[in-house]
Protein backbone atom coordinates (compact mmCIF):
# COMPACT_ATOMS: atom_id res chain seq x y z
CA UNK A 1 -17.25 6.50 4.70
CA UNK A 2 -17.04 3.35 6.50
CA UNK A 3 -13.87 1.82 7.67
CA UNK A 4 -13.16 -2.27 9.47
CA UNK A 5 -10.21 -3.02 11.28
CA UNK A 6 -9.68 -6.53 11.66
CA UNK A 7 -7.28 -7.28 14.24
CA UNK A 8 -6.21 -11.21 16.80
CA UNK A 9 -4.61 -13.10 13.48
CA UNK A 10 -1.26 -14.58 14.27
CA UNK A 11 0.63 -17.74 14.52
CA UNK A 12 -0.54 -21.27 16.19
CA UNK A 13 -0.24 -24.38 16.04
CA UNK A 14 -2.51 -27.00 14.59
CA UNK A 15 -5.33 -27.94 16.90
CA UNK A 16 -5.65 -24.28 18.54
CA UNK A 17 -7.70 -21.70 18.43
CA UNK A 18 -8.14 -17.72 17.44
CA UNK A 19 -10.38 -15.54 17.55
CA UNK A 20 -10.65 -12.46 15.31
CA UNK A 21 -11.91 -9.45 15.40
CA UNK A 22 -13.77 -6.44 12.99
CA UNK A 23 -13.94 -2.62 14.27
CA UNK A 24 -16.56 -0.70 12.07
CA UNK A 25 -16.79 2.67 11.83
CA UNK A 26 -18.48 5.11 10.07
CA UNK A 27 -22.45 5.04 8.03
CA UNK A 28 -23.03 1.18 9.10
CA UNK A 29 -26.49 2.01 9.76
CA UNK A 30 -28.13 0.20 6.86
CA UNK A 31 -26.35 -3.53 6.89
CA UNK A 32 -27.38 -5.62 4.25
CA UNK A 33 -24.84 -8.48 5.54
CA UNK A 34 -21.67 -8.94 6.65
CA UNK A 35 -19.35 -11.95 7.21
CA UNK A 36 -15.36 -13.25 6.93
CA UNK A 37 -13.89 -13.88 4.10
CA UNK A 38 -10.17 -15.69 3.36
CA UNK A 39 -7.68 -15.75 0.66
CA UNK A 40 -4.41 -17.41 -0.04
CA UNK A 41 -1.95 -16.33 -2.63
CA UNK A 42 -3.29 -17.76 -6.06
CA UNK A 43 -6.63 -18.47 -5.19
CA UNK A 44 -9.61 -16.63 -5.05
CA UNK A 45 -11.31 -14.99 -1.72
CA UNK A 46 -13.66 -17.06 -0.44
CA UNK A 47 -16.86 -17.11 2.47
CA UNK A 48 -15.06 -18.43 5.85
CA UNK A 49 -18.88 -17.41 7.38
CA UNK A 50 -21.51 -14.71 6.85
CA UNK A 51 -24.54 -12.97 8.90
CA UNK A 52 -27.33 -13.24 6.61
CA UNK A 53 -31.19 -11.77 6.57
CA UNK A 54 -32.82 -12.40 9.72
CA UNK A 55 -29.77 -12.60 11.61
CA UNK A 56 -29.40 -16.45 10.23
CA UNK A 57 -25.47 -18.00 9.23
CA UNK A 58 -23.84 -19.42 6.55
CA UNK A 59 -20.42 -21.31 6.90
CA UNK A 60 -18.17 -22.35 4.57
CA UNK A 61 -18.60 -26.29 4.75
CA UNK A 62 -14.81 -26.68 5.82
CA UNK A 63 -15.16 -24.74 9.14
CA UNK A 64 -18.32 -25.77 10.19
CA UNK A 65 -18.44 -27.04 13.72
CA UNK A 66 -15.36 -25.23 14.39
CA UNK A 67 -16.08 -21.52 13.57
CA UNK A 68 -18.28 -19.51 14.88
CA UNK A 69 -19.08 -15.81 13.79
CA UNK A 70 -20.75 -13.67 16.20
CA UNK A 71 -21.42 -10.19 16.70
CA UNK A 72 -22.51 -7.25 18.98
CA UNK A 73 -25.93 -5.97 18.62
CA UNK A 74 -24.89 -2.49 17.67
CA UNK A 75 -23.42 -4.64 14.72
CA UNK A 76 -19.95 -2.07 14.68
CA UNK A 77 -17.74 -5.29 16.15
CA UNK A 78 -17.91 -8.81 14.41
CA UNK A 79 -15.81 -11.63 15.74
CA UNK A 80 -14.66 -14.88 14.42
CA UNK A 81 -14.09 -17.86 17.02
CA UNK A 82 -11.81 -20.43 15.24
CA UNK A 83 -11.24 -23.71 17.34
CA UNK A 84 -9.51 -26.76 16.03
CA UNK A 85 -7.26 -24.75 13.36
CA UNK A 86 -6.01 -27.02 10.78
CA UNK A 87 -3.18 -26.02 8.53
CA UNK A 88 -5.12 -25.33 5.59
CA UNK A 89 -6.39 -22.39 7.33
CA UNK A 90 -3.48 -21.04 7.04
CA UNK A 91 -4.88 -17.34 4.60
CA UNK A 92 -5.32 -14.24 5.55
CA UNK A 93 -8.82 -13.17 6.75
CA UNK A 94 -11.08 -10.00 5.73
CA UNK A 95 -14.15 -8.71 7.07
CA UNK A 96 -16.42 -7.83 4.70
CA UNK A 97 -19.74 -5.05 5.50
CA UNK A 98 -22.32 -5.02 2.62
CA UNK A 99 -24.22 -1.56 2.98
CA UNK A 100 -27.18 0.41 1.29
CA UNK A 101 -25.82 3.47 1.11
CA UNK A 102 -26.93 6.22 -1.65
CA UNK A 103 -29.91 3.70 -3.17
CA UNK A 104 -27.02 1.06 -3.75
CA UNK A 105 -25.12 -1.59 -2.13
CA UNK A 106 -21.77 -1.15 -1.14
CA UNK A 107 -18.78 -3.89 -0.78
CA UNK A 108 -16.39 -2.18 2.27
CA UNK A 109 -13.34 -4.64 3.33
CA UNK A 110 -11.30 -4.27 6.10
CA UNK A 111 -6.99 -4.96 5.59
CA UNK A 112 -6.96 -8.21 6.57
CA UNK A 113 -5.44 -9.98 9.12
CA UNK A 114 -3.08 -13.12 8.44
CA UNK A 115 -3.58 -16.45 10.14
CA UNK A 116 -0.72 -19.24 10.15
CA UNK A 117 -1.35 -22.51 11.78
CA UNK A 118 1.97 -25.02 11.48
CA UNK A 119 1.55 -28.56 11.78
């Protein structure tokens, strides 16, 4: 079983910054990728930023140059630096692992964290 704790959402105003964090636990040793994800109420979840093969990034184009994912090199703690928060990054924020496990790939989300920046 594999289990991600996000945790460092909260309230802020417009202009600050946050920076979030992803326990993993458990069978993480076969990572396809892993990344942040967002969703607000009525829309669909969608890619904040994302390690990819090689250790390369992908960022949503509305956060780029203001978010930065990072990670440790065990790969069991993932962060998300957010500078410059705008209000419509106001959503609550999942971590997402994608793992071979069992021949297959496996979708494991963490609980989410909510983030609220007022203007």
């Amino acid at each position: 079983q594999v289990q991600l704790v996000e945790s460092g959402g909260g309230l802020v105003q417009a202009g600050g910054s946050l920076t979030l964090s992803c326990a993993a636990a458990g069978n993480i040793l076969s990572i396809n990728d892993m990344g942040w994800y967002r969703q607000v109420p009525g829309k669909s979840r969608e890619l904040v930023a994302r390690f990819v093969s090689g250790g390369n990034t992908n960022y949503a184009d509305s956060v780029k140059g203001r978010f930065t994912i990072s990670r440790t090199s065990a790969k069991n703690m993932m962060y998300l630096q957010m500078n410059s928060l705008k209000p419509e990054d106001t959503a609550v924020y999942y971590c997402n692992y994608d793992l071979w496990i069992g021949g297959g790939l496996n979708d494991y989300w963490g609980q989410g964290t909510q983030v609220t920046v007022s203007s």
